[in-house]
C-alpha atoms as a PDB file:
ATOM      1  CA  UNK A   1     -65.356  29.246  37.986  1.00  0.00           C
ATOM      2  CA  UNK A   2     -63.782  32.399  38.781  1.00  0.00           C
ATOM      3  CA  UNK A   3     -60.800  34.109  37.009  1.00  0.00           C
ATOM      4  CA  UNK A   4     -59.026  37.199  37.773  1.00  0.00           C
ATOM      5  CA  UNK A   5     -59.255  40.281  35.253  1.00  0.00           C
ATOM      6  CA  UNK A   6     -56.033  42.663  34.935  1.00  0.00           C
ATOM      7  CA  UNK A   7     -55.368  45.818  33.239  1.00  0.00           C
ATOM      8  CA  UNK A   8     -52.935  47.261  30.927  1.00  0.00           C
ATOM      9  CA  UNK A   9     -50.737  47.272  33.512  1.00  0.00           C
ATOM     10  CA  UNK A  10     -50.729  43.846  35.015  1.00  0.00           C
ATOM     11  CA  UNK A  11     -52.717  44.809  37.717  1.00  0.00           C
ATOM     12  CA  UNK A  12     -55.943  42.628  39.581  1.00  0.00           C
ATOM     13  CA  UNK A  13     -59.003  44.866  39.122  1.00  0.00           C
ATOM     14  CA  UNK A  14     -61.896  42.351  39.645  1.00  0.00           C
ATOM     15  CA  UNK A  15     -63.073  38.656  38.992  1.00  0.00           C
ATOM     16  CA  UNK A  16     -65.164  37.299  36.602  1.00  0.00           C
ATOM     17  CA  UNK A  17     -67.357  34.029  36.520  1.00  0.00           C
ATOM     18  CA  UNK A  18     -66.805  32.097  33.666  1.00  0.00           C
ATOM     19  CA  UNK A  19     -68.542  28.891  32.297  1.00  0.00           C
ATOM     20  CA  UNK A  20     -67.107  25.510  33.608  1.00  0.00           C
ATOM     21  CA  UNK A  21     -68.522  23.588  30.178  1.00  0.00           C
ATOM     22  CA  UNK A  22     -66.131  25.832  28.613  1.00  0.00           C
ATOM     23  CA  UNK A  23     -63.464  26.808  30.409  1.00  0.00           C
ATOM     24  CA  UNK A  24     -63.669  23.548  33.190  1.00  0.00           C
ATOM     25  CA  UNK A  25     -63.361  20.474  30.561  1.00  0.00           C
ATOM     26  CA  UNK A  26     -61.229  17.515  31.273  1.00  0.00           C
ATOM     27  CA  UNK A  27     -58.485  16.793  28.412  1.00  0.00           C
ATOM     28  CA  UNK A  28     -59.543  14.708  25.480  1.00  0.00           C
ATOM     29  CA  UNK A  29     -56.414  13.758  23.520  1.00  0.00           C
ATOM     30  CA  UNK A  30     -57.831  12.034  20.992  1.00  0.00           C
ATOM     31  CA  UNK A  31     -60.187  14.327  19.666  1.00  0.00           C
ATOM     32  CA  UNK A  32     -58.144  17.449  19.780  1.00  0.00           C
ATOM     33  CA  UNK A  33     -55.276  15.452  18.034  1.00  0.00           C
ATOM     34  CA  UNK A  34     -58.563  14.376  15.319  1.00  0.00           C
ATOM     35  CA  UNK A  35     -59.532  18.151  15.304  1.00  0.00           C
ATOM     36  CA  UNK A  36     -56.149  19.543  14.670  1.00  0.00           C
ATOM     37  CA  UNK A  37     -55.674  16.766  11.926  1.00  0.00           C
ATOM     38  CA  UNK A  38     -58.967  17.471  10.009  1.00  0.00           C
ATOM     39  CA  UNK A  39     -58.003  21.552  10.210  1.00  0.00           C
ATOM     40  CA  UNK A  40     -54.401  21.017   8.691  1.00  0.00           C
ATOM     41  CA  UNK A  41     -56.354  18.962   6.119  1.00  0.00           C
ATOM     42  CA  UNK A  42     -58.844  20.757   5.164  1.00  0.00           C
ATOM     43  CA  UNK A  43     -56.241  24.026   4.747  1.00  0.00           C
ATOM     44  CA  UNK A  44     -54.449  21.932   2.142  1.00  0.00           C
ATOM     45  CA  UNK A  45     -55.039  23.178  -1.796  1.00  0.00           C
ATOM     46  CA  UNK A  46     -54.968  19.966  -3.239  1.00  0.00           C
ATOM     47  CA  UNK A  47     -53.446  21.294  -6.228  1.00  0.00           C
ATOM     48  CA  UNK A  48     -50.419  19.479  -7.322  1.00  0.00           C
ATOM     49  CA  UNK A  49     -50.621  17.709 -10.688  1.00  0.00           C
ATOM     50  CA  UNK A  50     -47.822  15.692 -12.690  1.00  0.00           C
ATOM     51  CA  UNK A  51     -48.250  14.139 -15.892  1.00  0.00           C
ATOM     52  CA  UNK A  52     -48.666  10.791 -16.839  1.00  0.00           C
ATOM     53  CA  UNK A  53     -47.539   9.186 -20.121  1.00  0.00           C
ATOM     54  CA  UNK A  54     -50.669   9.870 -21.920  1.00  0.00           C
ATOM     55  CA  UNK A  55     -50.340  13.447 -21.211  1.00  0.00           C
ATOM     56  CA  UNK A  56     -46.470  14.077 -22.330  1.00  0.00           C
ATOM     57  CA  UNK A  57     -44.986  15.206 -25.277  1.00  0.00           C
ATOM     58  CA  UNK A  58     -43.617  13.042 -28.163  1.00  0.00           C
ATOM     59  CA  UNK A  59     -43.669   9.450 -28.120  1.00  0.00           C
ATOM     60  CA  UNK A  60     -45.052   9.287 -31.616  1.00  0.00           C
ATOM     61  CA  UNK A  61     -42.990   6.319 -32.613  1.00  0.00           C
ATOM     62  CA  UNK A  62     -40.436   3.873 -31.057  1.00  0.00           C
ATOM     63  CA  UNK A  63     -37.779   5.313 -30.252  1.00  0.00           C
ATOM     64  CA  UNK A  64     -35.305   2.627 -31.401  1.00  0.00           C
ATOM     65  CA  UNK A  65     -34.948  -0.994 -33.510  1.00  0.00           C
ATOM     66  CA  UNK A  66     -36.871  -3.154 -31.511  1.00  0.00           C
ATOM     67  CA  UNK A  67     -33.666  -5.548 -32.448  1.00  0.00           C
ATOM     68  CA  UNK A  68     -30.274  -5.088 -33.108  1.00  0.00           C
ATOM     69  CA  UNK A  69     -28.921  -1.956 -30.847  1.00  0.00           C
ATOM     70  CA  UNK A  70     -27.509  -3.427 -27.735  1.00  0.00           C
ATOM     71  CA  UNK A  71     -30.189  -1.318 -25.862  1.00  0.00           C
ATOM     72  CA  UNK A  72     -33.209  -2.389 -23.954  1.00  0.00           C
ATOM     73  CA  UNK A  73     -36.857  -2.723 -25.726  1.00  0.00           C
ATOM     74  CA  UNK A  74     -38.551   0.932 -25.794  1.00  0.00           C
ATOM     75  CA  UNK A  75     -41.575   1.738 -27.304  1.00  0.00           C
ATOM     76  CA  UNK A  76     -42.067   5.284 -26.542  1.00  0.00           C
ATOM     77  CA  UNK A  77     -39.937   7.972 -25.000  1.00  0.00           C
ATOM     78  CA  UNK A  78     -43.691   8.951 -22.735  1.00  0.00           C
ATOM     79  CA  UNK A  79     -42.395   5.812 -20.583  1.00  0.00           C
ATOM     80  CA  UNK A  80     -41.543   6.712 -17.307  1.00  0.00           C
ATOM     81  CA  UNK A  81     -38.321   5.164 -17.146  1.00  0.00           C
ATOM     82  CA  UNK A  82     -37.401   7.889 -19.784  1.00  0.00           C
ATOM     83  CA  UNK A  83     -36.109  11.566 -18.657  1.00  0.00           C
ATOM     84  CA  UNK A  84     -39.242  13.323 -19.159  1.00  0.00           C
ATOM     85  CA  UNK A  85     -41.467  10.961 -19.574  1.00  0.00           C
ATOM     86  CA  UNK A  86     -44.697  10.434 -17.297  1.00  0.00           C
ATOM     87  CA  UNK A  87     -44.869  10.112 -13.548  1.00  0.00           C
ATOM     88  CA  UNK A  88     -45.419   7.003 -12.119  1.00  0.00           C
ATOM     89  CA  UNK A  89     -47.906   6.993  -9.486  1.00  0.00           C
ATOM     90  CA  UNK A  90     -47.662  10.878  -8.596  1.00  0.00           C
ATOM     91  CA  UNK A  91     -49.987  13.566  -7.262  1.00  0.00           C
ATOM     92  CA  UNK A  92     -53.068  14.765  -9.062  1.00  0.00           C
ATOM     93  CA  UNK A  93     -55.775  17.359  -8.037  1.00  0.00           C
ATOM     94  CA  UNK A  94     -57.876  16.330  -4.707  1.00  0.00           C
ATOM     95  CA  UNK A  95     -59.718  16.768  -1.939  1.00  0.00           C
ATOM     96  CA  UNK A  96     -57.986  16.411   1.095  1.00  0.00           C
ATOM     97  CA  UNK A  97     -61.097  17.677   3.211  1.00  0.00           C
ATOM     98  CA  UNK A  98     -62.342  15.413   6.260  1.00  0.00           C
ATOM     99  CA  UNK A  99     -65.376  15.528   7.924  1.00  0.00           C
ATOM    100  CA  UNK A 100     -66.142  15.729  12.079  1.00  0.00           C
ATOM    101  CA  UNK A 101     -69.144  15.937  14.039  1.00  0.00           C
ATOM    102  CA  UNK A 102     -69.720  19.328  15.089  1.00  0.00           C
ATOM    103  CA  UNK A 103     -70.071  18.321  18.337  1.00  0.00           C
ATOM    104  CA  UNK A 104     -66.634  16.717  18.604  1.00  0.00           C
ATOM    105  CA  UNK A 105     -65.328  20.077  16.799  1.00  0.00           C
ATOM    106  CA  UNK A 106     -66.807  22.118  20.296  1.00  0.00           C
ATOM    107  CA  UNK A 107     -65.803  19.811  22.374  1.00  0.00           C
ATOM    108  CA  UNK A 108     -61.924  20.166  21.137  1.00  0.00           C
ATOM    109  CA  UNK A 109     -62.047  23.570  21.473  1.00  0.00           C
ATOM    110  CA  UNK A 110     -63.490  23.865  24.738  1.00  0.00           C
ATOM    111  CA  UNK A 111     -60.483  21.118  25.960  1.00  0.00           C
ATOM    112  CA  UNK A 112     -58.085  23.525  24.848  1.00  0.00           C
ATOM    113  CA  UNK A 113     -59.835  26.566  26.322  1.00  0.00           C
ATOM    114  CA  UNK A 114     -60.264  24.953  29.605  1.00  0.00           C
ATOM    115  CA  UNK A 115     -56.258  23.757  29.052  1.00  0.00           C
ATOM    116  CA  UNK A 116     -54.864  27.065  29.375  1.00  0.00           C
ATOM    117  CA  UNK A 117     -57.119  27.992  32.536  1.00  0.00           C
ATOM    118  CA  UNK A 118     -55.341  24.816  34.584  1.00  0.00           C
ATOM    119  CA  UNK A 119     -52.525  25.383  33.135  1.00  0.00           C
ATOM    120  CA  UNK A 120     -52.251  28.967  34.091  1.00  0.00           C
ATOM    121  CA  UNK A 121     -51.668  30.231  30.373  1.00  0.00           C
ATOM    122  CA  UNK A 122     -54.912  32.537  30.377  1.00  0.00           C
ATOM    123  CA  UNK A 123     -54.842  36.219  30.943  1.00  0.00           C
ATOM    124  CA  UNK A 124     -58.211  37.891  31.121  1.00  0.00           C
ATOM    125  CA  UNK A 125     -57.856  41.523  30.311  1.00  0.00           C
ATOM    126  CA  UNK A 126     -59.856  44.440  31.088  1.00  0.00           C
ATOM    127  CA  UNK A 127     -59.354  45.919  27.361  1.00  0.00           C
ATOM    128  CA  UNK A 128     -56.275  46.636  25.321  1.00  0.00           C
ATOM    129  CA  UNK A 129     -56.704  50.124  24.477  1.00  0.00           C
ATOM    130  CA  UNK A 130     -53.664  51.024  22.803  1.00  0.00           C
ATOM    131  CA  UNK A 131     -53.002  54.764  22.613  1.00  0.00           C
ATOM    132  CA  UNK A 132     -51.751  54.394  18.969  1.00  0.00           C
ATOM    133  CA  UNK A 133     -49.925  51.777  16.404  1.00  0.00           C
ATOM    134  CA  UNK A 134     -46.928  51.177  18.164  1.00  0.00           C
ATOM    135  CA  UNK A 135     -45.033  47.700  18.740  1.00  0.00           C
ATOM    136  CA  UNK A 136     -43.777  48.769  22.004  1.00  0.00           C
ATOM    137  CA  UNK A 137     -46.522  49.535  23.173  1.00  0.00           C
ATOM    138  CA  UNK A 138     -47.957  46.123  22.691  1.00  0.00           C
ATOM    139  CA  UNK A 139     -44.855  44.492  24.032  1.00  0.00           C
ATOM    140  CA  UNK A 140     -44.927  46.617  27.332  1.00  0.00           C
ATOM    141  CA  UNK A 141     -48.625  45.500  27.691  1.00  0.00           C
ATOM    142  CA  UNK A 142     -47.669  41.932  27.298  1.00  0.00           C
ATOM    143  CA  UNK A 143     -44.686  42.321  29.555  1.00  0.00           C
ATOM    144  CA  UNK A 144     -46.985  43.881  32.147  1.00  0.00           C
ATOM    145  CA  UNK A 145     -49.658  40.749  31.679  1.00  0.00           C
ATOM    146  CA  UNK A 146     -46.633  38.074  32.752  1.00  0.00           C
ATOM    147  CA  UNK A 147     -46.968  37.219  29.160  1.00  0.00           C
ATOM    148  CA  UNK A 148     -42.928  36.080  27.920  1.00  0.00           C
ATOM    149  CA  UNK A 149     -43.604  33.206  25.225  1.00  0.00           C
ATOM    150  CA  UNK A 150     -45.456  32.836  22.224  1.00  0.00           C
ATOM    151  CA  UNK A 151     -49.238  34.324  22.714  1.00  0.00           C
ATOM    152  CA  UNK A 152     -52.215  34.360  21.092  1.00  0.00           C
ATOM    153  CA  UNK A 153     -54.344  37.579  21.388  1.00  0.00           C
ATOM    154  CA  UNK A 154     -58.288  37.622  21.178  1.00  0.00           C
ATOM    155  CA  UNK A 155     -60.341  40.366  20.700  1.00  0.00           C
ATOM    156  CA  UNK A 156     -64.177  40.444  20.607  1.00  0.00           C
ATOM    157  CA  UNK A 157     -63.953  43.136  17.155  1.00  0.00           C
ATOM    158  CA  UNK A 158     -61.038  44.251  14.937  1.00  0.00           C
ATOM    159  CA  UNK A 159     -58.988  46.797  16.914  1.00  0.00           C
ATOM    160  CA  UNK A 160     -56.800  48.561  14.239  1.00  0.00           C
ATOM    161  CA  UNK A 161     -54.091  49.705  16.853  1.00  0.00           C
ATOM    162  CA  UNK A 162     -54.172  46.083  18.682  1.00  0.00           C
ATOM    163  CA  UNK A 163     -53.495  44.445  15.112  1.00  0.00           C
ATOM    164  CA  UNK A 164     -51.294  46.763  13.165  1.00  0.00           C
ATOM    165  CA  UNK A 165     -49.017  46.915  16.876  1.00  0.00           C
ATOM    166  CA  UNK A 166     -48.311  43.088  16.998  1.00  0.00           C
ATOM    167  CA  UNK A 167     -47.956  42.494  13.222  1.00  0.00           C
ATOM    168  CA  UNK A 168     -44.040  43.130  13.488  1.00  0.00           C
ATOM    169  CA  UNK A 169     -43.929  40.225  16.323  1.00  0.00           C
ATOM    170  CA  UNK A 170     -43.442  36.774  14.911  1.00  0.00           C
ATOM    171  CA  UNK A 171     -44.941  35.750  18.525  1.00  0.00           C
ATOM    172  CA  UNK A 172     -47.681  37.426  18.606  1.00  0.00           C
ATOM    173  CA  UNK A 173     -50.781  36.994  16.833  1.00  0.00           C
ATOM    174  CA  UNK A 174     -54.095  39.032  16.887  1.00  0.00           C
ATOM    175  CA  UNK A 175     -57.065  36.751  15.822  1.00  0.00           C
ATOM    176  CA  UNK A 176     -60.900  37.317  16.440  1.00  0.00           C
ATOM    177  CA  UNK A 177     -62.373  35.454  19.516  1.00  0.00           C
ATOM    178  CA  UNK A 178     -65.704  34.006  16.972  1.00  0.00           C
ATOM    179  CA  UNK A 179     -61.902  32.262  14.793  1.00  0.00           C
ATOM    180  CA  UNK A 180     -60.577  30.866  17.554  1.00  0.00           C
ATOM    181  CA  UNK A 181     -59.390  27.463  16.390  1.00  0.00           C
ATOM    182  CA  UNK A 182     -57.898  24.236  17.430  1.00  0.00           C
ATOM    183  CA  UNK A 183     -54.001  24.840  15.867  1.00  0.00           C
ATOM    184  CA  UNK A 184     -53.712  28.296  16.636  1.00  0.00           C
ATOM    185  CA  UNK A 185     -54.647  27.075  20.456  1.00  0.00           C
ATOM    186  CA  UNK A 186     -52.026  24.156  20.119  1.00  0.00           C
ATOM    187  CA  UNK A 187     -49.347  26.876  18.392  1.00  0.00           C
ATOM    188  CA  UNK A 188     -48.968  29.570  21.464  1.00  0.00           C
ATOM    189  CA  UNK A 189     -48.833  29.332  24.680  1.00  0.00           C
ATOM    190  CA  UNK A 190     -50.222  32.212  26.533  1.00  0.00           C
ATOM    191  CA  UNK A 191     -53.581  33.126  25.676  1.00  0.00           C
ATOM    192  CA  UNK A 192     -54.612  36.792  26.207  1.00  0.00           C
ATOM    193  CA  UNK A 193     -58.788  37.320  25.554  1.00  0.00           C
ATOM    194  CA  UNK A 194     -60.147  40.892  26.496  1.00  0.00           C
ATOM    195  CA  UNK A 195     -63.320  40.748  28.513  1.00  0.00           C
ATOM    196  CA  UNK A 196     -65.789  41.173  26.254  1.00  0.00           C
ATOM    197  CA  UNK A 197     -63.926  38.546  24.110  1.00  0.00           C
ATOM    198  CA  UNK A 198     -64.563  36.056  26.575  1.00  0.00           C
ATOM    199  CA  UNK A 199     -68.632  36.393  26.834  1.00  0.00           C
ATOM    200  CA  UNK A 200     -68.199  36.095  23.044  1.00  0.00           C
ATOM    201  CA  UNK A 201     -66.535  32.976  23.471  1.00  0.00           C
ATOM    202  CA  UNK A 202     -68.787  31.758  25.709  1.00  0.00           C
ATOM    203  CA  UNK A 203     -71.858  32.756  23.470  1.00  0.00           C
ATOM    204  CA  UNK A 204     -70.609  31.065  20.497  1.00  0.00           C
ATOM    205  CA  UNK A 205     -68.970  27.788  21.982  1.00  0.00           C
ATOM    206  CA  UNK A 206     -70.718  27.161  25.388  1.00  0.00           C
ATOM    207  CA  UNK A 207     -73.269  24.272  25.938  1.00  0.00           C
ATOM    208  CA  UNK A 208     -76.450  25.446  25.150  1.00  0.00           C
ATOM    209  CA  UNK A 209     -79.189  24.497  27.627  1.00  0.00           C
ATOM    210  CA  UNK A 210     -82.148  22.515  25.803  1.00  0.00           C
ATOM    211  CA  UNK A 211     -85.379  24.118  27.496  1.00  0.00           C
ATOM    212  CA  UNK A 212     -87.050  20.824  29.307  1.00  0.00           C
ATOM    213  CA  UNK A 213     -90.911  19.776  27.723  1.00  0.00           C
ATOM    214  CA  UNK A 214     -93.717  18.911  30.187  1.00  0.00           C
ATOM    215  CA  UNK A 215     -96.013  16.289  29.547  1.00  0.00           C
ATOM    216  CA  UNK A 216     -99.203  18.016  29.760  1.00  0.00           C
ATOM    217  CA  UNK A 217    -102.411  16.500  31.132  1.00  0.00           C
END
């Protein structure tokens, strides 16, 4: 597959071949929707705790006359029908992790990848060599790419000026191209990889070709 390569200013300098296991995938719903799921997961803390009437204050004898007072039977202010007392049924510390085969993991991301190519959401750029740190100067480059929505921008290594020039854009993010994941692909629209980003793609998610064995003799 061939895709065009601009510049910083928009313009068509050459083509590129690209991998069609990567960037040529048909959609798989399901397992991009079980991808995303498992990511949001797995980013959860699992943290929240509440306390359950063992754990509360107090309680050390009943309340009231078990007879007598007009009131209901109570045996301990813990109870959770007491202001409070324990929580019934509520969150303790867990796991929410989920597990996926790795290959179904690729394959998600390589959907998505080859998503924005049909859908004409990829821009292939040259480089973004950025004179200095300067939001306008990222904007202008985006403007000049076609680029007017949300976009996710991949770079093969940390670019200082690239980063610290889109920080101030709630629209923009910078991310790595060896991070690229399944909810930041789902999250923007455009998708803006530098060249060199895009063999590192390819090097870390493409098929790899299993080298065939002869039977000897």
């Amino acid at each position: 597959m061939q895709v065009p390569v601009k510049n910083i200013l928009g313009e068509v300098v050459k083509e590129i071949a690209v991998r069609d296991d990567l960037f040529g995938v048909p959609m798989n719903e399901a397992v991009v929707h079980q991808a995303l799921v498992r990511q949001l997961a797995n980013s959860r803390q699992g943290t929240a705790d509440t306390k359950i009437r063992a754990e509360v204050s107090g309680g050390g004898r009943k309340p009231r006359p078990q007879k007598g007072s007009g009131h209901s039977r109570q045996g301990s202010i813990r109870s959770p029908l007491w202001k409070g007392g324990g929580v019934t049924f509520g969150p303790h510390p867990r796991s929410y992790a989920q597990r996926m085969p790795k290959k179904m993991r690729r394959l998600a991301l390589r959907c998505l990848l080859s998503s924005k190519v049909s859908e004409g959401q990829l821009v292939v750029v040259e480089n973004l060599n950025l004179d200095g740190i300067k939001t306008k100067g990222i904007q202008k480059v985006l403007e000049a790419l076609g680029v007017h929505s949300s976009v996710l921008v991949v770079t093969k290594d940390t670019d200082q000026n690239v980063v610290r020039s889109a920080q101030n854009l709630a629209w923009v993010k910078t991310i790595l191209a060896r991070l690229l994941n399944v909810a930041d692909l789902l999250k923007y629209n455009n998708l803006v990889v530098t060249e060199d980003a895009v063999r590192r793609v390819e090097e870390i998610w493409g098929q790899t070709q299993q080298p065939s064995l002869e039977r000897g003799g």
